[in-house]
N, C-alpha and C. Protein backbone atom coordinates (compact mmCIF):
# COMPACT_ATOMS: atom_id res chain seq x y z
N UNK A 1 0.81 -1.19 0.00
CA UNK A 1 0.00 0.00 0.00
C UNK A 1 0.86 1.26 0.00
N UNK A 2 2.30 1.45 0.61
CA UNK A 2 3.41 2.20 0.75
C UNK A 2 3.78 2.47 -0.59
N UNK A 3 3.81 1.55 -1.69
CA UNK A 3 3.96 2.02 -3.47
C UNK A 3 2.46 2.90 -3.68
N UNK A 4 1.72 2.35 -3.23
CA UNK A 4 0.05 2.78 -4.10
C UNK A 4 -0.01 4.74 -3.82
N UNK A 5 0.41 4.53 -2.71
CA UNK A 5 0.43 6.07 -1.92
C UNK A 5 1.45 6.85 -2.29
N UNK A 6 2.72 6.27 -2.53
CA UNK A 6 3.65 7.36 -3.33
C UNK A 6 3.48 7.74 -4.66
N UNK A 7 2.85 6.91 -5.41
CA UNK A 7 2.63 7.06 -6.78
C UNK A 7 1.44 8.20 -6.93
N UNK A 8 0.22 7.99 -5.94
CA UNK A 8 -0.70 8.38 -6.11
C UNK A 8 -0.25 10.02 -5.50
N UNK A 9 0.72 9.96 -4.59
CA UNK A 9 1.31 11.58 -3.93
C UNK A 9 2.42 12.18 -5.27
N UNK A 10 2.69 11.39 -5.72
CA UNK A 10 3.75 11.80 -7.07
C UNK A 10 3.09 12.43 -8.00
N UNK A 11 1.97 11.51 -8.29
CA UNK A 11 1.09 11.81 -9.66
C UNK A 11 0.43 13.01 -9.25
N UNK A 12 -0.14 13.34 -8.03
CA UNK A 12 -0.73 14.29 -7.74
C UNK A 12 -0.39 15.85 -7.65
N UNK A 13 1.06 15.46 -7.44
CA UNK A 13 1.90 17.14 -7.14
C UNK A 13 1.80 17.38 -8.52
N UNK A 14 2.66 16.54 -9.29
CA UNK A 14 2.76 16.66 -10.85
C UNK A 14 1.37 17.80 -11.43
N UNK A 15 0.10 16.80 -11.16
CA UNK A 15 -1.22 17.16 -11.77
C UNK A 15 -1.05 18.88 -11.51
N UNK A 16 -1.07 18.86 -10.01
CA UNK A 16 -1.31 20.08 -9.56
C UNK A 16 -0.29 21.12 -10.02
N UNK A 17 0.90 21.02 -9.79
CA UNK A 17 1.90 21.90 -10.41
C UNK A 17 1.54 22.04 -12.12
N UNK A 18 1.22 20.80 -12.58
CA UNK A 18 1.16 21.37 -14.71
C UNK A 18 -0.36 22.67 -14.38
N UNK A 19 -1.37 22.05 -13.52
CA UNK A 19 -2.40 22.61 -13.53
C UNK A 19 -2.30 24.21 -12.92
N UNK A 20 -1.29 24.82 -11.49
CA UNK A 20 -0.65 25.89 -11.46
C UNK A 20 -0.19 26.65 -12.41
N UNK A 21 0.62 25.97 -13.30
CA UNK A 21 1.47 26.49 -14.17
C UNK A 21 0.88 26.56 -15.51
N UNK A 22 -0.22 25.92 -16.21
CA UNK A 22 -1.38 26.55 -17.09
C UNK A 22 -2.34 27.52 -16.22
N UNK A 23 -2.75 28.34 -15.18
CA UNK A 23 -3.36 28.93 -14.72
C UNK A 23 -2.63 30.27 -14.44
N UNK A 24 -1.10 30.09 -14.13
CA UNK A 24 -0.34 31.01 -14.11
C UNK A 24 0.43 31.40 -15.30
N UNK A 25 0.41 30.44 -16.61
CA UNK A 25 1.34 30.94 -17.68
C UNK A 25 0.86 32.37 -18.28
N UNK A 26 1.78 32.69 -18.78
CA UNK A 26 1.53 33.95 -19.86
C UNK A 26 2.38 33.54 -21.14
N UNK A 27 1.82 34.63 -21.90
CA UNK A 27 2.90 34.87 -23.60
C UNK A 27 2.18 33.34 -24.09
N UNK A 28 2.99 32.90 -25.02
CA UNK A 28 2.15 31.59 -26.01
C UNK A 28 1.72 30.39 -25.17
N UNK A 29 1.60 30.37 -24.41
CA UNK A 29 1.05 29.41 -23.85
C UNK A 29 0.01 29.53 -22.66
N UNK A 30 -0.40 30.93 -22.83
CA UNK A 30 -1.48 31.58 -21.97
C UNK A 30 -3.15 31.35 -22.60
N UNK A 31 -3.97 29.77 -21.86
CA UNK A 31 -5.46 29.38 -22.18
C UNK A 31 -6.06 30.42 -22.24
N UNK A 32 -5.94 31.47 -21.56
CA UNK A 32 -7.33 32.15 -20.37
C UNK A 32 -6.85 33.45 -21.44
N UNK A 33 -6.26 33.82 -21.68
CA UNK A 33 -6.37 34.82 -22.96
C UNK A 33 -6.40 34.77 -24.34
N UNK A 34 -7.96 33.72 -24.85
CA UNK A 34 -8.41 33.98 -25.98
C UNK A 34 -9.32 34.87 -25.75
N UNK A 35 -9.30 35.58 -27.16
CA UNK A 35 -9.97 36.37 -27.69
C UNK A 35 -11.67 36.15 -27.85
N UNK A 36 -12.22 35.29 -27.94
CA UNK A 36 -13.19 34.16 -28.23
C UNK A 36 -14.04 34.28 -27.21
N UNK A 37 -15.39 34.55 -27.62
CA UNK A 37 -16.69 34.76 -26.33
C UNK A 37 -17.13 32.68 -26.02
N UNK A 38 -16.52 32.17 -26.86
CA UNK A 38 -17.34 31.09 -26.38
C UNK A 38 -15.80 30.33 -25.58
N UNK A 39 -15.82 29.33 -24.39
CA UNK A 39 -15.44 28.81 -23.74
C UNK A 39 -14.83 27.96 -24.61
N UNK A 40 -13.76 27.49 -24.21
CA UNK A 40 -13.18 26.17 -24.91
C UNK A 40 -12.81 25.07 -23.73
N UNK A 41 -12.18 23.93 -24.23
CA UNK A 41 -11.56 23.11 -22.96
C UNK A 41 -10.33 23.57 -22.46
N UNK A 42 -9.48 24.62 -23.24
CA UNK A 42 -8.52 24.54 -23.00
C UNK A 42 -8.30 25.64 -20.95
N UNK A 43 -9.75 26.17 -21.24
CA UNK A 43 -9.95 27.04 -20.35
C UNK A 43 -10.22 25.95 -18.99
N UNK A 44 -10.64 25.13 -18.62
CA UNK A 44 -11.20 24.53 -18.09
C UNK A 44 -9.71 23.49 -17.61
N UNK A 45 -8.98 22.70 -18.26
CA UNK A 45 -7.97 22.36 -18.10
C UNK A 45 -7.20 22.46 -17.15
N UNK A 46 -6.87 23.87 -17.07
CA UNK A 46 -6.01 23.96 -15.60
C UNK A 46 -6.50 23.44 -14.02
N UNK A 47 -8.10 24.30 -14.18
CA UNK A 47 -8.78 24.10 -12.98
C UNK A 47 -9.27 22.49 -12.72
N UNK A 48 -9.22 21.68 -14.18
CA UNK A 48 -9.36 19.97 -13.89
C UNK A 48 -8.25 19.71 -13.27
N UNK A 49 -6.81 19.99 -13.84
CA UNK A 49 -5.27 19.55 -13.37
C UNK A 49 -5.37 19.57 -11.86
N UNK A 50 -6.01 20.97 -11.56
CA UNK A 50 -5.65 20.97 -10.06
C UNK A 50 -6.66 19.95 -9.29
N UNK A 51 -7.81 19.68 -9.25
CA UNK A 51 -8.61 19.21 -8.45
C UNK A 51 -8.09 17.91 -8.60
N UNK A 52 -8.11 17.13 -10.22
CA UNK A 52 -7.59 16.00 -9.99
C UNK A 52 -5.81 15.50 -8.92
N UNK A 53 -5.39 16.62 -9.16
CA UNK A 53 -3.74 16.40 -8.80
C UNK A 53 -4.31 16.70 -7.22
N UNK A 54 -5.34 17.09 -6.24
CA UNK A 54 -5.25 17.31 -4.98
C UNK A 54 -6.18 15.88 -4.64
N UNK A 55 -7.07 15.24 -5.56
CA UNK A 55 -7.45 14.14 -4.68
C UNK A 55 -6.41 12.80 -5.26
N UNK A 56 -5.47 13.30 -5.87
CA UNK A 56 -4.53 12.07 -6.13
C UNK A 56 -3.48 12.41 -4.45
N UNK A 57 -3.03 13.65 -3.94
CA UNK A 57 -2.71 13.97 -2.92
C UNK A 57 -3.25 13.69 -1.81
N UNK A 58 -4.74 13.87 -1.72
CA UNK A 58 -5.56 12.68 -0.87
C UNK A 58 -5.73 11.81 -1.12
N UNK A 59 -5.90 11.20 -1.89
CA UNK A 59 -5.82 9.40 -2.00
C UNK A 59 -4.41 8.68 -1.30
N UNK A 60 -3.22 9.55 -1.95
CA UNK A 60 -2.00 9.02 -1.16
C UNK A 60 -1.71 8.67 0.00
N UNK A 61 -2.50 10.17 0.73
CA UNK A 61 -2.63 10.02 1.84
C UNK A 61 -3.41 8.72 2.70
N UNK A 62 -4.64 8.59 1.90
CA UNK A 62 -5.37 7.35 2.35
C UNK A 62 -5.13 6.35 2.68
N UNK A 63 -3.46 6.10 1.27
CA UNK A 63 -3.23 5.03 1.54
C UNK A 63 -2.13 4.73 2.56
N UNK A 64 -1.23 5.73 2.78
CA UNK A 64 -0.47 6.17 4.26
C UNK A 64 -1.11 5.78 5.31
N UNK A 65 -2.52 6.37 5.30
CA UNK A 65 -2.90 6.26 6.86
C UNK A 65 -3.70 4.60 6.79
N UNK A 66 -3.66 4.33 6.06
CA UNK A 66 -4.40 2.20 6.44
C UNK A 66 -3.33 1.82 5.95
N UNK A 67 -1.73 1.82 5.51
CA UNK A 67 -0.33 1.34 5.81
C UNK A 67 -0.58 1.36 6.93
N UNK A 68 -0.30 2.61 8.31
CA UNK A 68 -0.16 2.57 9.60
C UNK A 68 -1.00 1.65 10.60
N UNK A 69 -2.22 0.95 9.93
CA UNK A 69 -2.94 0.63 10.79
C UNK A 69 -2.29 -0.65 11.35
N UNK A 70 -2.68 -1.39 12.56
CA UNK A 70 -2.16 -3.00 12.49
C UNK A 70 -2.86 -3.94 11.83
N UNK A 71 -2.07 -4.79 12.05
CA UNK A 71 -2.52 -6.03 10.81
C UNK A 71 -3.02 -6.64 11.83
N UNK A 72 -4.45 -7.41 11.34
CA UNK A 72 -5.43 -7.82 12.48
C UNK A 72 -5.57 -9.57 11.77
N UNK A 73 -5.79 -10.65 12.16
CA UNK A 73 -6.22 -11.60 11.37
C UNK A 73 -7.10 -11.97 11.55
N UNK A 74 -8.15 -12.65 10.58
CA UNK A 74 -9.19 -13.12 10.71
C UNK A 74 -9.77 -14.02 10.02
N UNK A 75 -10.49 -14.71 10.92
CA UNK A 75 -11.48 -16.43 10.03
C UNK A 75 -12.13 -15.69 9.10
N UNK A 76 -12.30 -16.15 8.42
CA UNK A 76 -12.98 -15.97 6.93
C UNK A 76 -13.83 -17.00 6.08
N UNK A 77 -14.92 -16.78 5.09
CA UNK A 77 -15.13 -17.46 4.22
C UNK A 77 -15.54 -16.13 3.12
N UNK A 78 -15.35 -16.60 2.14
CA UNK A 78 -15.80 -15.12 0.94
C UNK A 78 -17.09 -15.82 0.36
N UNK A 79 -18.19 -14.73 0.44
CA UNK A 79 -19.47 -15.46 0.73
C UNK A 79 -19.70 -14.59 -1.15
N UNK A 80 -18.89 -13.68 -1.66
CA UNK A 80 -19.67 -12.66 -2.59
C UNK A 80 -18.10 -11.60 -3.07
N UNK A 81 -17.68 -11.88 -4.49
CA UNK A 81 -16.65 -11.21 -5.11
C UNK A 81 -17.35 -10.40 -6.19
N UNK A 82 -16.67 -9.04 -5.79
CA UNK A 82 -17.00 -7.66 -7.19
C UNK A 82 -15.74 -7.41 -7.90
N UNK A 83 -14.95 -7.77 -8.76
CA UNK A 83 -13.59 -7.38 -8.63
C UNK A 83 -12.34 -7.18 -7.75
N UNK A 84 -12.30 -6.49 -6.77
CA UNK A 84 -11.36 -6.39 -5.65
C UNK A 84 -12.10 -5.96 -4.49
N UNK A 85 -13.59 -6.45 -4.58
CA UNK A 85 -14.34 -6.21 -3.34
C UNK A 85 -15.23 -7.26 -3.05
N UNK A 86 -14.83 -7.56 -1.79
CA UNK A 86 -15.08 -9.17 -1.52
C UNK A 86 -16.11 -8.81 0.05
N UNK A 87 -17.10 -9.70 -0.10
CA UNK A 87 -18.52 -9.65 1.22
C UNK A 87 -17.92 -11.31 1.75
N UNK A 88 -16.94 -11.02 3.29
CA UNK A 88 -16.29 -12.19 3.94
C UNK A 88 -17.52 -11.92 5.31
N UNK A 89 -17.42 -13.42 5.42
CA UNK A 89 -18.49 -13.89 6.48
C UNK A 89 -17.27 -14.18 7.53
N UNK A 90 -17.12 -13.46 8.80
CA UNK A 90 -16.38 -13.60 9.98
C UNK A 90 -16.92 -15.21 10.81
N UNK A 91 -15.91 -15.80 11.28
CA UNK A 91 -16.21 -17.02 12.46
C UNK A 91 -17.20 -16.46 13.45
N UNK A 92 -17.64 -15.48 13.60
CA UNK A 92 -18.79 -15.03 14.29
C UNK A 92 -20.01 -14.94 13.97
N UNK A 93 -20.39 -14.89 12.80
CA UNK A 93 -21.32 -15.26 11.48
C UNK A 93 -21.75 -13.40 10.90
N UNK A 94 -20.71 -12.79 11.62
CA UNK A 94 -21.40 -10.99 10.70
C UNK A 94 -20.47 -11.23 10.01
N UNK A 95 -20.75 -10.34 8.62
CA UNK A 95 -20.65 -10.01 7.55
C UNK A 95 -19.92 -8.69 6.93
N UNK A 96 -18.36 -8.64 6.23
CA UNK A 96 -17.93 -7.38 6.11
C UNK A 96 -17.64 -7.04 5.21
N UNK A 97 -17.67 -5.89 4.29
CA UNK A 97 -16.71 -5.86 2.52
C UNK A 97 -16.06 -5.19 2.87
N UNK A 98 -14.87 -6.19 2.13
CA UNK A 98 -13.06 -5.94 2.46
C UNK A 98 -12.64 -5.64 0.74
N UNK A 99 -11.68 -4.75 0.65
CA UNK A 99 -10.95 -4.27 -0.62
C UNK A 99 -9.61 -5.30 -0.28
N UNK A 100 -9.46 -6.12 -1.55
CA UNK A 100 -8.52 -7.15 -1.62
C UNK A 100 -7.05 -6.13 -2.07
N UNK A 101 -5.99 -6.13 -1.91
CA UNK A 101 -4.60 -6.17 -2.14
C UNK A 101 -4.50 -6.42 -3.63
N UNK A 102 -3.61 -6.11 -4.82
CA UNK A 102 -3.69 -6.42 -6.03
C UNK A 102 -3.36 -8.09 -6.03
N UNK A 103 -2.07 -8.47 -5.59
CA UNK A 103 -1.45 -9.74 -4.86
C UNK A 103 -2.11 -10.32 -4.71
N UNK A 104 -3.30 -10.61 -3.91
CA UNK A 104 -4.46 -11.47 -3.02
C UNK A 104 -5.47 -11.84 -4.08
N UNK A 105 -5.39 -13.30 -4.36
CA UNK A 105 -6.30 -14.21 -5.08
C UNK A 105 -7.51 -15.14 -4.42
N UNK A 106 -8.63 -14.46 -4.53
CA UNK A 106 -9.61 -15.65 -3.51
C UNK A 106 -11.11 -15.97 -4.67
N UNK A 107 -11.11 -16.65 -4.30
CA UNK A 107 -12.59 -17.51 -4.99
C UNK A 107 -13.43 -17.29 -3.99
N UNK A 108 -15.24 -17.33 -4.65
CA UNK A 108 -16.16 -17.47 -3.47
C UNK A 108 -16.12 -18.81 -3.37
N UNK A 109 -16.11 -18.84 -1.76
CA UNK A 109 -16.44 -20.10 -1.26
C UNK A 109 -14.92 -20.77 -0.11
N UNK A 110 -13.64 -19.42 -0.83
CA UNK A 110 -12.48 -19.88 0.23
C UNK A 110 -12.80 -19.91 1.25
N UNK A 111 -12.37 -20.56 2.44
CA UNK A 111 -12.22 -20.38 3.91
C UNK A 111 -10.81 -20.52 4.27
N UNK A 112 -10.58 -18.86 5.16
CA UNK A 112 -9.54 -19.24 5.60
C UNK A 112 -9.22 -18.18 6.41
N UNK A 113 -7.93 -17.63 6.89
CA UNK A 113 -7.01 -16.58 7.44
C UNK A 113 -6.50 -15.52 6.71
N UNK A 114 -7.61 -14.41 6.67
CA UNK A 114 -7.04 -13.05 6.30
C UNK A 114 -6.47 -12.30 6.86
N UNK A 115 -5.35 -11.59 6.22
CA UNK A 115 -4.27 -10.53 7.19
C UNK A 115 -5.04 -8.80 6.75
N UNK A 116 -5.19 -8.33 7.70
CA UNK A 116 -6.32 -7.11 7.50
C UNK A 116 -5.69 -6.03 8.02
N UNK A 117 -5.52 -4.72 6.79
CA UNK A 117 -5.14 -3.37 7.64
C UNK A 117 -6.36 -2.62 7.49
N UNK A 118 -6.83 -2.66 8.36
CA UNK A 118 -8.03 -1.66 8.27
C UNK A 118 -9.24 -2.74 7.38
N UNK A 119 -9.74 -1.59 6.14
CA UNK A 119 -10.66 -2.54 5.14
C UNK A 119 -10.03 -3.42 4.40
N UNK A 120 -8.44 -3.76 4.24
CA UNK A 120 -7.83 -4.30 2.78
C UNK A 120 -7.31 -5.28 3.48
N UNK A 121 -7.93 -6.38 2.76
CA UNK A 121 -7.12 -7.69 3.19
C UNK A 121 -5.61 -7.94 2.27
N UNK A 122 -4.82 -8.14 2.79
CA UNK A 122 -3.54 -8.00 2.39
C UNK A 122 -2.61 -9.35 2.09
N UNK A 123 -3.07 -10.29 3.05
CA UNK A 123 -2.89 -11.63 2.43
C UNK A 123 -3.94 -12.95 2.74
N UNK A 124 -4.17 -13.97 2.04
CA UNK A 124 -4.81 -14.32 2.66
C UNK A 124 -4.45 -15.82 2.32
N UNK A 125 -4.12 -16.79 3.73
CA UNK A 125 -4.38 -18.24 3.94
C UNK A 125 -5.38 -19.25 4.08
N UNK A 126 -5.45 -20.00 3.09
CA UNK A 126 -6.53 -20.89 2.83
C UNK A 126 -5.86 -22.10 4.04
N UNK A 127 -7.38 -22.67 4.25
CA UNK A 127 -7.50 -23.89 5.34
C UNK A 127 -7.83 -24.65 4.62
């Protein structure tokens, strides 16, 4: 999760700085001074750069702060798979959706020992 969060804090400054720096350019490469009553994309551009480049800066973060969490383990069976979102039935019989790890391969119907930071199961041992 320590790669997912730097990439996603990398990609994000990037976004935000190109998106600064079309909002602040001048001379030939200045959007915001056409001549032109109708809007274009190019106007719009900067102010996408930035918003996208600040929730790539929060997302990073996201993934920083469930790195820090502890790793908890738990009985499992995967009762229901969406892609990387899995509905695991606890040895207690409640019911939780966990975001799988890219790494982590499970079928419905495994039972076993998941390693859990927070919502993301991170590895998981079959019984």
């Amino acid at each position: 999760m320590k790669k997912n969060g730097v990439i996603s804090i990398v990609a994000g400054i990037f976004l935000f700085v190109l998106g600064f720096w079309m909002v602040d350019s001048s001379g030939p490469f200045s959007y915001l001074g056409y001549s032109s009553g109708m809007r274009t994309i190019m106007e719009f551009a900067p102010w996408f750069f930035l918003i996208l480049g600040a929730f790539g800066i929060i997302g990073g973060i996201f993934y920083f702060i469930q790195d820090m969490k502890p790793i908890v383990e738990k009985q499992v069976k995967i009762i229901e798979k969406n892609g990387l979102s899995v509905v695991a039935e606890l040895d207690n019989g409640t019911r939780e959706t966990l975001t799988l790890n890219n790494n982590v391969a499970v079928v419905i119907g495994d039972i076993g020992i998941a390693e859990c930071k927070g919502r993301f199961i991170i590895k998981f041992r079959k019984l």
